[in-house]
PDB file of N, CA and C in Angstrom:
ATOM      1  N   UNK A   1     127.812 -85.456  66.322  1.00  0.00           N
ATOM      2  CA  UNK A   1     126.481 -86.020  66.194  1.00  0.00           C
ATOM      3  C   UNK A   1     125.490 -85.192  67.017  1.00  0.00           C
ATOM      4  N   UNK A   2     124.384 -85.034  66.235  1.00  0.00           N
ATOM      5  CA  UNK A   2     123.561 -84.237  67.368  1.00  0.00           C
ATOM      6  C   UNK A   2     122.769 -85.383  68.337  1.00  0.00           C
ATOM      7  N   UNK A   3     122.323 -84.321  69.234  1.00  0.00           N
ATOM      8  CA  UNK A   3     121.698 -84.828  70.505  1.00  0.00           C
ATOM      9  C   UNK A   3     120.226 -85.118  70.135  1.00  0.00           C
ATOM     10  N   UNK A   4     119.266 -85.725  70.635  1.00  0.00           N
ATOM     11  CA  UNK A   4     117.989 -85.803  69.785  1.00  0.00           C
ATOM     12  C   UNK A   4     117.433 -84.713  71.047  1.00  0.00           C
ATOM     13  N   UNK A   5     117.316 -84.929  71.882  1.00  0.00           N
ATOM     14  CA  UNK A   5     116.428 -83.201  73.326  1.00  0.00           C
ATOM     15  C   UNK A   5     117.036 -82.301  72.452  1.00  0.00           C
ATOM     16  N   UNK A   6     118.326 -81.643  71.739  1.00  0.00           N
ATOM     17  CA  UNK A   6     118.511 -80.341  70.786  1.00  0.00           C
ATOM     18  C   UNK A   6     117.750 -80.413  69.611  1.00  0.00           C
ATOM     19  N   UNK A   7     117.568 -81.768  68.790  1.00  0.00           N
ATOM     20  CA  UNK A   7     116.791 -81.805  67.965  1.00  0.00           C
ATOM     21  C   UNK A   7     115.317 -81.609  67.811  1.00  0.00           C
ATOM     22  N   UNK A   8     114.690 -82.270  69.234  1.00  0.00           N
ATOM     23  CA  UNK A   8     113.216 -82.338  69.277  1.00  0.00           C
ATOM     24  C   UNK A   8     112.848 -80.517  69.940  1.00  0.00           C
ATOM     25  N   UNK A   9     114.079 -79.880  69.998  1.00  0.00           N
ATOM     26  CA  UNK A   9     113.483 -78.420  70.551  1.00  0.00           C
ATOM     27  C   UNK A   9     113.887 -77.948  69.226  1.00  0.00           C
ATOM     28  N   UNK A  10     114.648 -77.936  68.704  1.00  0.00           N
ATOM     29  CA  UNK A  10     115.024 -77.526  67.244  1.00  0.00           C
ATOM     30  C   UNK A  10     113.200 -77.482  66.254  1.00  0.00           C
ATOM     31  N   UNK A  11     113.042 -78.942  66.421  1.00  0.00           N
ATOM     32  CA  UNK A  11     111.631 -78.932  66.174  1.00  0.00           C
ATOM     33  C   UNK A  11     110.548 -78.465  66.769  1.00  0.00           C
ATOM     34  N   UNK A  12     110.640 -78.685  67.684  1.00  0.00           N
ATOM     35  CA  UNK A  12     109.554 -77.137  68.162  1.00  0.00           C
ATOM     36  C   UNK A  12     109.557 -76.070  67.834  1.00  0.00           C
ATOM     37  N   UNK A  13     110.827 -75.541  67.636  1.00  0.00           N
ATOM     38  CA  UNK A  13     111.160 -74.336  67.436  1.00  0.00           C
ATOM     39  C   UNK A  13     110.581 -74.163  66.196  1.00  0.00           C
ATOM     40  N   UNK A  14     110.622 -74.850  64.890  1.00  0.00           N
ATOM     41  CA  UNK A  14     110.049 -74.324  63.649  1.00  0.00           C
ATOM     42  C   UNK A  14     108.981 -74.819  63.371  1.00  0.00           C
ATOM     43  N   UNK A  15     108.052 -75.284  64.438  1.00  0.00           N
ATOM     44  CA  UNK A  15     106.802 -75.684  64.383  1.00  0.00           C
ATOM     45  C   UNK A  15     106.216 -74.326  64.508  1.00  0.00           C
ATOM     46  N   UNK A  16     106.557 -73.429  65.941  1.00  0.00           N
ATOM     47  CA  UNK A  16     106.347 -72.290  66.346  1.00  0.00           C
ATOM     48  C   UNK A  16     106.267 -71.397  65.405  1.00  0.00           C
ATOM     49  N   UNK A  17     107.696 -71.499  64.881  1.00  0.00           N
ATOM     50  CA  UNK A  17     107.602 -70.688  63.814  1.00  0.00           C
ATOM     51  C   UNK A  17     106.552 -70.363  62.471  1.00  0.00           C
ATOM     52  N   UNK A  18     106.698 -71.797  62.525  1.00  0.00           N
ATOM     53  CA  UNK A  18     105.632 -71.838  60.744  1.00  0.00           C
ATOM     54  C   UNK A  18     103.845 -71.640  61.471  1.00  0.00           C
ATOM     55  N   UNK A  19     104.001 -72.018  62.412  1.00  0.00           N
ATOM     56  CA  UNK A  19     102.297 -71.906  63.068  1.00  0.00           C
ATOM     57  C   UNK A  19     102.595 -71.147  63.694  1.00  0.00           C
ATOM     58  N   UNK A  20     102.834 -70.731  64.546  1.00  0.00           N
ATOM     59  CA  UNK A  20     102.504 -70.054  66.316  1.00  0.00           C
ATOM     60  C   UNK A  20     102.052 -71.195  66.835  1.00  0.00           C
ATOM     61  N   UNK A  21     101.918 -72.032  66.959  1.00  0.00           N
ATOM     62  CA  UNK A  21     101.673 -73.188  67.856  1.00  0.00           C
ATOM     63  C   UNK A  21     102.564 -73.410  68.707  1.00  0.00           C
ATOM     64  N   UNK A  22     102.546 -73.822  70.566  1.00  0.00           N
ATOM     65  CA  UNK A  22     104.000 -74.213  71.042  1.00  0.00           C
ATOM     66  C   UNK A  22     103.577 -75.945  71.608  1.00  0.00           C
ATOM     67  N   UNK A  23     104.279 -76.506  70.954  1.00  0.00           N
ATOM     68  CA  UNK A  23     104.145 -78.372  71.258  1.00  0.00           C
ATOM     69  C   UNK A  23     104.345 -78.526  71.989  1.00  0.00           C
ATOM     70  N   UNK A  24     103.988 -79.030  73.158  1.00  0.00           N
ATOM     71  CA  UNK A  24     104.790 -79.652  74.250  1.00  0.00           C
ATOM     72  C   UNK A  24     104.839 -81.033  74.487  1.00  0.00           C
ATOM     73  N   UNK A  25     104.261 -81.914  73.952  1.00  0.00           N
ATOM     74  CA  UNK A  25     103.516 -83.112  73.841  1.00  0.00           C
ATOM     75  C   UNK A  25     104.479 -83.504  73.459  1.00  0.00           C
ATOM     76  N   UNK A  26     105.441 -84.594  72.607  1.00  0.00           N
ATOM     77  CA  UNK A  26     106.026 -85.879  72.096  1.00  0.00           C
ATOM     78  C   UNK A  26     105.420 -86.199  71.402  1.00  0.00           C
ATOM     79  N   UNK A  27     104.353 -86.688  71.629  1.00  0.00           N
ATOM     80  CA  UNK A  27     104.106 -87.869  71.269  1.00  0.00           C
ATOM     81  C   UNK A  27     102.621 -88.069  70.160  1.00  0.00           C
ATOM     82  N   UNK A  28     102.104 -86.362  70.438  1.00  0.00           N
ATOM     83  CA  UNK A  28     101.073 -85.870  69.835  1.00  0.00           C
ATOM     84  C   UNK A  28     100.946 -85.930  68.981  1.00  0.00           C
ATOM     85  N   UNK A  29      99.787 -86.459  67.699  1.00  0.00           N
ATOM     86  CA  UNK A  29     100.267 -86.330  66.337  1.00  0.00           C
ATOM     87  C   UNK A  29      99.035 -84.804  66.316  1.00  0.00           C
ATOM     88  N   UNK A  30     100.303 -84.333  65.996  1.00  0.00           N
ATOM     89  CA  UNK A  30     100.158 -82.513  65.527  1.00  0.00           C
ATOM     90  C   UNK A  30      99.045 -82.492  64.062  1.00  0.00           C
ATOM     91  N   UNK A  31      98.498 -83.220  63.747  1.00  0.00           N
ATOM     92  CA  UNK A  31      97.514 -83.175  62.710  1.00  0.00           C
ATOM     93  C   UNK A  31      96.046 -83.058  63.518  1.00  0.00           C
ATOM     94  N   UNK A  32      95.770 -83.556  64.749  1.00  0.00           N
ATOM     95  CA  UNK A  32      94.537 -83.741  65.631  1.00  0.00           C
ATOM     96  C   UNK A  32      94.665 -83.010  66.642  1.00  0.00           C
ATOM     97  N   UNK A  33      93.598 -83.148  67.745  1.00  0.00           N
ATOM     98  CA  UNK A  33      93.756 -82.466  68.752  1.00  0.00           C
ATOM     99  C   UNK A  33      94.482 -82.566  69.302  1.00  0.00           C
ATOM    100  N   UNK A  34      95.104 -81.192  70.274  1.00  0.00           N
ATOM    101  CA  UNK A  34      94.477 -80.158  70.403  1.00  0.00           C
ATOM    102  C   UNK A  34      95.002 -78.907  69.214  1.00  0.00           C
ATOM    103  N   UNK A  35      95.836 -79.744  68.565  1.00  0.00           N
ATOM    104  CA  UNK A  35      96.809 -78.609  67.803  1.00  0.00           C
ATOM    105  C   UNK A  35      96.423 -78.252  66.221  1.00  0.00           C
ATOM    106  N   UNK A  36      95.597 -79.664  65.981  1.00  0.00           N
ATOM    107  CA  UNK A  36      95.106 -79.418  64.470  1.00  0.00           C
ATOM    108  C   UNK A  36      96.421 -78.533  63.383  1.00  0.00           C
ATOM    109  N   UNK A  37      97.658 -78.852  63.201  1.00  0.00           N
ATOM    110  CA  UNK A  37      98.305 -78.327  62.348  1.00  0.00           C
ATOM    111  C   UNK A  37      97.980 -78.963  60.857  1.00  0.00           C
ATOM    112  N   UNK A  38      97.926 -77.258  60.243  1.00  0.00           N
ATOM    113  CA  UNK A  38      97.290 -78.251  58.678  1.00  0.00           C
ATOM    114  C   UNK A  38      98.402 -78.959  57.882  1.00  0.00           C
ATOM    115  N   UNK A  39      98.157 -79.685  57.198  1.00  0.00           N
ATOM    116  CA  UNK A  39      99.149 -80.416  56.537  1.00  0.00           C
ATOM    117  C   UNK A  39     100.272 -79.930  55.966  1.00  0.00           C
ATOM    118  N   UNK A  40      99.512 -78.472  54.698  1.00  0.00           N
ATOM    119  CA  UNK A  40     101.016 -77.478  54.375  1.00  0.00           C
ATOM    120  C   UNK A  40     101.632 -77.210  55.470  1.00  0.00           C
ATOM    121  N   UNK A  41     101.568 -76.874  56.625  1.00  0.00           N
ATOM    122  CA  UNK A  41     102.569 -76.403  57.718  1.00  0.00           C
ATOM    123  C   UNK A  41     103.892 -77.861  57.855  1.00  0.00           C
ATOM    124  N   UNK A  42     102.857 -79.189  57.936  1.00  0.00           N
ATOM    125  CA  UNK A  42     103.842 -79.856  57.990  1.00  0.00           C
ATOM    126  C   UNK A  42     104.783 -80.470  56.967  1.00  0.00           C
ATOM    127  N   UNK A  43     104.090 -80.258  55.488  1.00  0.00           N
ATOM    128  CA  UNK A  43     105.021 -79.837  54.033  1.00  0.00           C
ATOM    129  C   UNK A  43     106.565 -78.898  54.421  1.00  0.00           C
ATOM    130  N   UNK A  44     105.939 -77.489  54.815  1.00  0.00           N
ATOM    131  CA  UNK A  44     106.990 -76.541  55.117  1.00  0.00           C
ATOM    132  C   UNK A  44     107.737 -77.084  55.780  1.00  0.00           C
ATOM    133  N   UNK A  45     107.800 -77.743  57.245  1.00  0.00           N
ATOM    134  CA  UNK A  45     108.219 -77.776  58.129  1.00  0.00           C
ATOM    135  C   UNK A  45     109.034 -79.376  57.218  1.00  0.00           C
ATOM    136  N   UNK A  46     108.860 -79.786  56.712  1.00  0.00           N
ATOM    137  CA  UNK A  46     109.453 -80.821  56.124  1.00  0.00           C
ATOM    138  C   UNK A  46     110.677 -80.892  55.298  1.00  0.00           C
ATOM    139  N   UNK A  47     110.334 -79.374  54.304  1.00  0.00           N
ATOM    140  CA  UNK A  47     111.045 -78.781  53.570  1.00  0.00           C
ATOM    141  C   UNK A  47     112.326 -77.877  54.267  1.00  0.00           C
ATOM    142  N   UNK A  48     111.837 -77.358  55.463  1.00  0.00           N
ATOM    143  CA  UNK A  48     112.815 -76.331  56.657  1.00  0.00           C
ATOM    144  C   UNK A  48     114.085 -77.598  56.440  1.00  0.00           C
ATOM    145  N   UNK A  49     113.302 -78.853  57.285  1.00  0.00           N
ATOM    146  CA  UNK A  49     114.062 -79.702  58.262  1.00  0.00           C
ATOM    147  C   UNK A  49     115.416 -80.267  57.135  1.00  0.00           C
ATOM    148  N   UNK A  50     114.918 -80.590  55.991  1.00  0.00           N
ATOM    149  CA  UNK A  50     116.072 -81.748  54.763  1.00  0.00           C
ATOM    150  C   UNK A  50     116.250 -80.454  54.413  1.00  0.00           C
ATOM    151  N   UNK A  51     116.268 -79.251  54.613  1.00  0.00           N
ATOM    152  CA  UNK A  51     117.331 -77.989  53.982  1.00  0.00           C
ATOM    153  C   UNK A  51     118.647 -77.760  55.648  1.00  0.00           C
ATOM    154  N   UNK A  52     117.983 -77.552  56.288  1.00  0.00           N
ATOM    155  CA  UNK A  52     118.597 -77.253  57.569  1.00  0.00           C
ATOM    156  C   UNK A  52     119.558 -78.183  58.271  1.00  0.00           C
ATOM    157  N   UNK A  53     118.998 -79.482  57.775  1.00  0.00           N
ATOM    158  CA  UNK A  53     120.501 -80.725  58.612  1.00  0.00           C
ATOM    159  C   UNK A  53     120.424 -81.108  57.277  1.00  0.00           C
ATOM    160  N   UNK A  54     120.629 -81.031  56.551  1.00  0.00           N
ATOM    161  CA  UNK A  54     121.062 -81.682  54.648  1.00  0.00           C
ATOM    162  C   UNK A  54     121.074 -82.890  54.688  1.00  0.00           C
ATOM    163  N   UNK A  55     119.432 -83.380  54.944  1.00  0.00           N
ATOM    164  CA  UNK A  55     118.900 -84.719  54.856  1.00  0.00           C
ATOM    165  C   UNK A  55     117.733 -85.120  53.941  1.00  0.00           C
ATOM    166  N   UNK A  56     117.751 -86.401  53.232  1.00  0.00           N
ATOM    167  CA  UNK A  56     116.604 -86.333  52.442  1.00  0.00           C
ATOM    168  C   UNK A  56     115.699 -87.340  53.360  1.00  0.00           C
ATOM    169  N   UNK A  57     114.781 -87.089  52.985  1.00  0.00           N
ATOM    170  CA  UNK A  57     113.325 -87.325  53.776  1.00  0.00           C
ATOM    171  C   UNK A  57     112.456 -88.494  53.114  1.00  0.00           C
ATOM    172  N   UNK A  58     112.471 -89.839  53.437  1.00  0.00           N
ATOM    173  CA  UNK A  58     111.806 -90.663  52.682  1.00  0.00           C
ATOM    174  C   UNK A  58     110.315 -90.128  52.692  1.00  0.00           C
ATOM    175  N   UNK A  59     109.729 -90.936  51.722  1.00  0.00           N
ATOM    176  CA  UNK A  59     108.150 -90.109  51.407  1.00  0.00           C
ATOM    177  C   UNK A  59     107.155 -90.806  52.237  1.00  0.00           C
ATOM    178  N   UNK A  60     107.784 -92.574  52.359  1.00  0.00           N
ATOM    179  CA  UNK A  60     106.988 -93.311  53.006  1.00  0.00           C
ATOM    180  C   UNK A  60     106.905 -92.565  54.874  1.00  0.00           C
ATOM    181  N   UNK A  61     107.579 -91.378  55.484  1.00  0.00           N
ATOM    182  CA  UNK A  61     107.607 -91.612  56.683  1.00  0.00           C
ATOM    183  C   UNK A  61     106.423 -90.537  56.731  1.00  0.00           C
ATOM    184  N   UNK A  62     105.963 -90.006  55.472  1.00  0.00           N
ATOM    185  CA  UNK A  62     104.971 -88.943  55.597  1.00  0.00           C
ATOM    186  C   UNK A  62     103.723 -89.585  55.169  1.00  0.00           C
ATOM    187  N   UNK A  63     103.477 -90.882  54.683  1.00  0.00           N
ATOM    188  CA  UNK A  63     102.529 -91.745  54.472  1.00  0.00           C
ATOM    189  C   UNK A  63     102.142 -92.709  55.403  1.00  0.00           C
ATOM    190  N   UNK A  64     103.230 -92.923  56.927  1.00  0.00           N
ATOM    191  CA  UNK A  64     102.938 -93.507  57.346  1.00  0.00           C
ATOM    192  C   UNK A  64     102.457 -92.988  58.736  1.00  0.00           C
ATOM    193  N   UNK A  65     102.627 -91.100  58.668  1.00  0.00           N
ATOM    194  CA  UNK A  65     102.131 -90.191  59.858  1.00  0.00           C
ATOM    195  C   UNK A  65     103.326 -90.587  60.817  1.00  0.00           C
ATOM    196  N   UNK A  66     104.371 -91.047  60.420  1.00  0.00           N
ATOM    197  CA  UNK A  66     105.698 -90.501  61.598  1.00  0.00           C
ATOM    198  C   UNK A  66     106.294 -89.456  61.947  1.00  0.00           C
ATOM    199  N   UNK A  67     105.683 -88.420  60.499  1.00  0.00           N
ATOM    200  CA  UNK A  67     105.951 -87.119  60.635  1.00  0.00           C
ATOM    201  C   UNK A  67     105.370 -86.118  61.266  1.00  0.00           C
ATOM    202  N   UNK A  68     104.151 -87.080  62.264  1.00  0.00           N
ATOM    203  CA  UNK A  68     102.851 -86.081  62.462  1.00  0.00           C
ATOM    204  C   UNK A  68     103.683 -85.958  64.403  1.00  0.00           C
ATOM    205  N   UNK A  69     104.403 -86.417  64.407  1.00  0.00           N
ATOM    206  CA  UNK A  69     104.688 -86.232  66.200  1.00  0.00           C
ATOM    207  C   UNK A  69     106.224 -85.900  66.397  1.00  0.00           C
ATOM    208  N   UNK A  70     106.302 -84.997  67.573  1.00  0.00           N
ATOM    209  CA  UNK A  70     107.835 -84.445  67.267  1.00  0.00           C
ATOM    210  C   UNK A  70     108.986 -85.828  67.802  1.00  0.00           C
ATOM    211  N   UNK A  71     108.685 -86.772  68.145  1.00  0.00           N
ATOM    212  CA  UNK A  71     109.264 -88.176  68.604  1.00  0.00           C
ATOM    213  C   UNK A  71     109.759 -88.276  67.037  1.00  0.00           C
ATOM    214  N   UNK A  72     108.607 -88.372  66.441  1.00  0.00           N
ATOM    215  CA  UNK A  72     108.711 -89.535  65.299  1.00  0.00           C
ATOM    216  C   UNK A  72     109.591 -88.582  64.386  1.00  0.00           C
ATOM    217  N   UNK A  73     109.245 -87.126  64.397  1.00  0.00           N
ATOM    218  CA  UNK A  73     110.398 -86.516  63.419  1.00  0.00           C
ATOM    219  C   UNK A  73     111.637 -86.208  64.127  1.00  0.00           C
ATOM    220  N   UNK A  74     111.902 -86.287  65.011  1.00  0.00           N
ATOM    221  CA  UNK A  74     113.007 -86.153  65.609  1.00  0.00           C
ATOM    222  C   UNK A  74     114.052 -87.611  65.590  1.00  0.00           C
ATOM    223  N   UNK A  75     113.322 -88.579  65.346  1.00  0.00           N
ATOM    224  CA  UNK A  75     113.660 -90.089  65.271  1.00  0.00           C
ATOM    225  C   UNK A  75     114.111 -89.984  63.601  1.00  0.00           C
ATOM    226  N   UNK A  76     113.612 -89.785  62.544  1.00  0.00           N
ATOM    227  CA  UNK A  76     113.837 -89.290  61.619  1.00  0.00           C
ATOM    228  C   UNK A  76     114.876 -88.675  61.227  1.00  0.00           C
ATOM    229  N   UNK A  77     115.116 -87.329  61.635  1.00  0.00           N
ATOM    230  CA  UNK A  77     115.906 -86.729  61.920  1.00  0.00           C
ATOM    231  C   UNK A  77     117.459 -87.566  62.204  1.00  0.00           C
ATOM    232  N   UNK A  78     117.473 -88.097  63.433  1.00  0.00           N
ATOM    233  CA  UNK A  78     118.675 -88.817  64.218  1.00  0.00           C
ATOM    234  C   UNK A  78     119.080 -89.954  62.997  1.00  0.00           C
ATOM    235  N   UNK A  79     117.717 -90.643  62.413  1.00  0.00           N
ATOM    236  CA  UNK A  79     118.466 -91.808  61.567  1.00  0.00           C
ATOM    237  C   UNK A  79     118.990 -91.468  60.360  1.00  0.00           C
ATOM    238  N   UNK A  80     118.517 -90.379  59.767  1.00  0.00           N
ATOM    239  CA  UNK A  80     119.091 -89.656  58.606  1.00  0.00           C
ATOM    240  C   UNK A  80     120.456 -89.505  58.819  1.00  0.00           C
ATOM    241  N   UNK A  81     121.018 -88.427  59.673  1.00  0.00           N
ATOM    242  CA  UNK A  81     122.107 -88.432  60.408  1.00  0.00           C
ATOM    243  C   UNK A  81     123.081 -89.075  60.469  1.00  0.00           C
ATOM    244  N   UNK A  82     122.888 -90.262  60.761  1.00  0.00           N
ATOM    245  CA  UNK A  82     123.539 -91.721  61.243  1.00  0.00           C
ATOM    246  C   UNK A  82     123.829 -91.846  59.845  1.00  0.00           C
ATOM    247  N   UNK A  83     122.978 -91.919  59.034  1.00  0.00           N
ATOM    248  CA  UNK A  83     123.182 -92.412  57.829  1.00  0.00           C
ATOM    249  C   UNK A  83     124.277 -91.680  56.478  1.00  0.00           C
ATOM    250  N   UNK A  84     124.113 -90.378  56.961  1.00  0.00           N
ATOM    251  CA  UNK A  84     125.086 -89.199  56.711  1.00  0.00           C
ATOM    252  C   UNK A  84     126.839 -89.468  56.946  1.00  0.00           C
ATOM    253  N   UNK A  85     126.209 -90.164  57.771  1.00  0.00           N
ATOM    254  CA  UNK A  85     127.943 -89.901  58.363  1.00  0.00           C
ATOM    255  C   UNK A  85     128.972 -91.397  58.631  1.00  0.00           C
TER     256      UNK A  85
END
């Protein structure tokens, strides 16, 4: 089972990647200040994540902006997981 601190740097990590942005925040929703990430970044980064741990991604968690903070996708992440296995 993964760890969610490997996961939520995992996610940083391809935040970085797809932006150059480096998160340090939690809890930030990465759509506003100070980071303003545009939405395709967080499409991509959506698309990275359910290719990379072979999880599908409900649609409602991107309608409800849980996807906008590395908590909330990393929480995501962990329950997919759970559910995997």
């Amino acid at each position: 089972m993964a760890d969610i601190e490997k996961v939520k740097q995992d996610v940083r990590f391809k935040i970085l990647k797809i932006t150059s942005k480096d998160i340090m925040e939690n809890d930030v929703n990465m759509l506003g200040k100070p980071y303003y990430i545009k939405p395709r970044n967080l499409v991509y980064l959506y698309l990275d994540i359910q290719q990379d741990y072979g999880i599908k991604i409900a649609e409602e968690y991107l309608k409800n902006q849980q996807f906008a903070t590395i908590n909330g996708i990393a929480s995501i992440i962990m329950r997919n997981l759970d559910k995997s296995h």
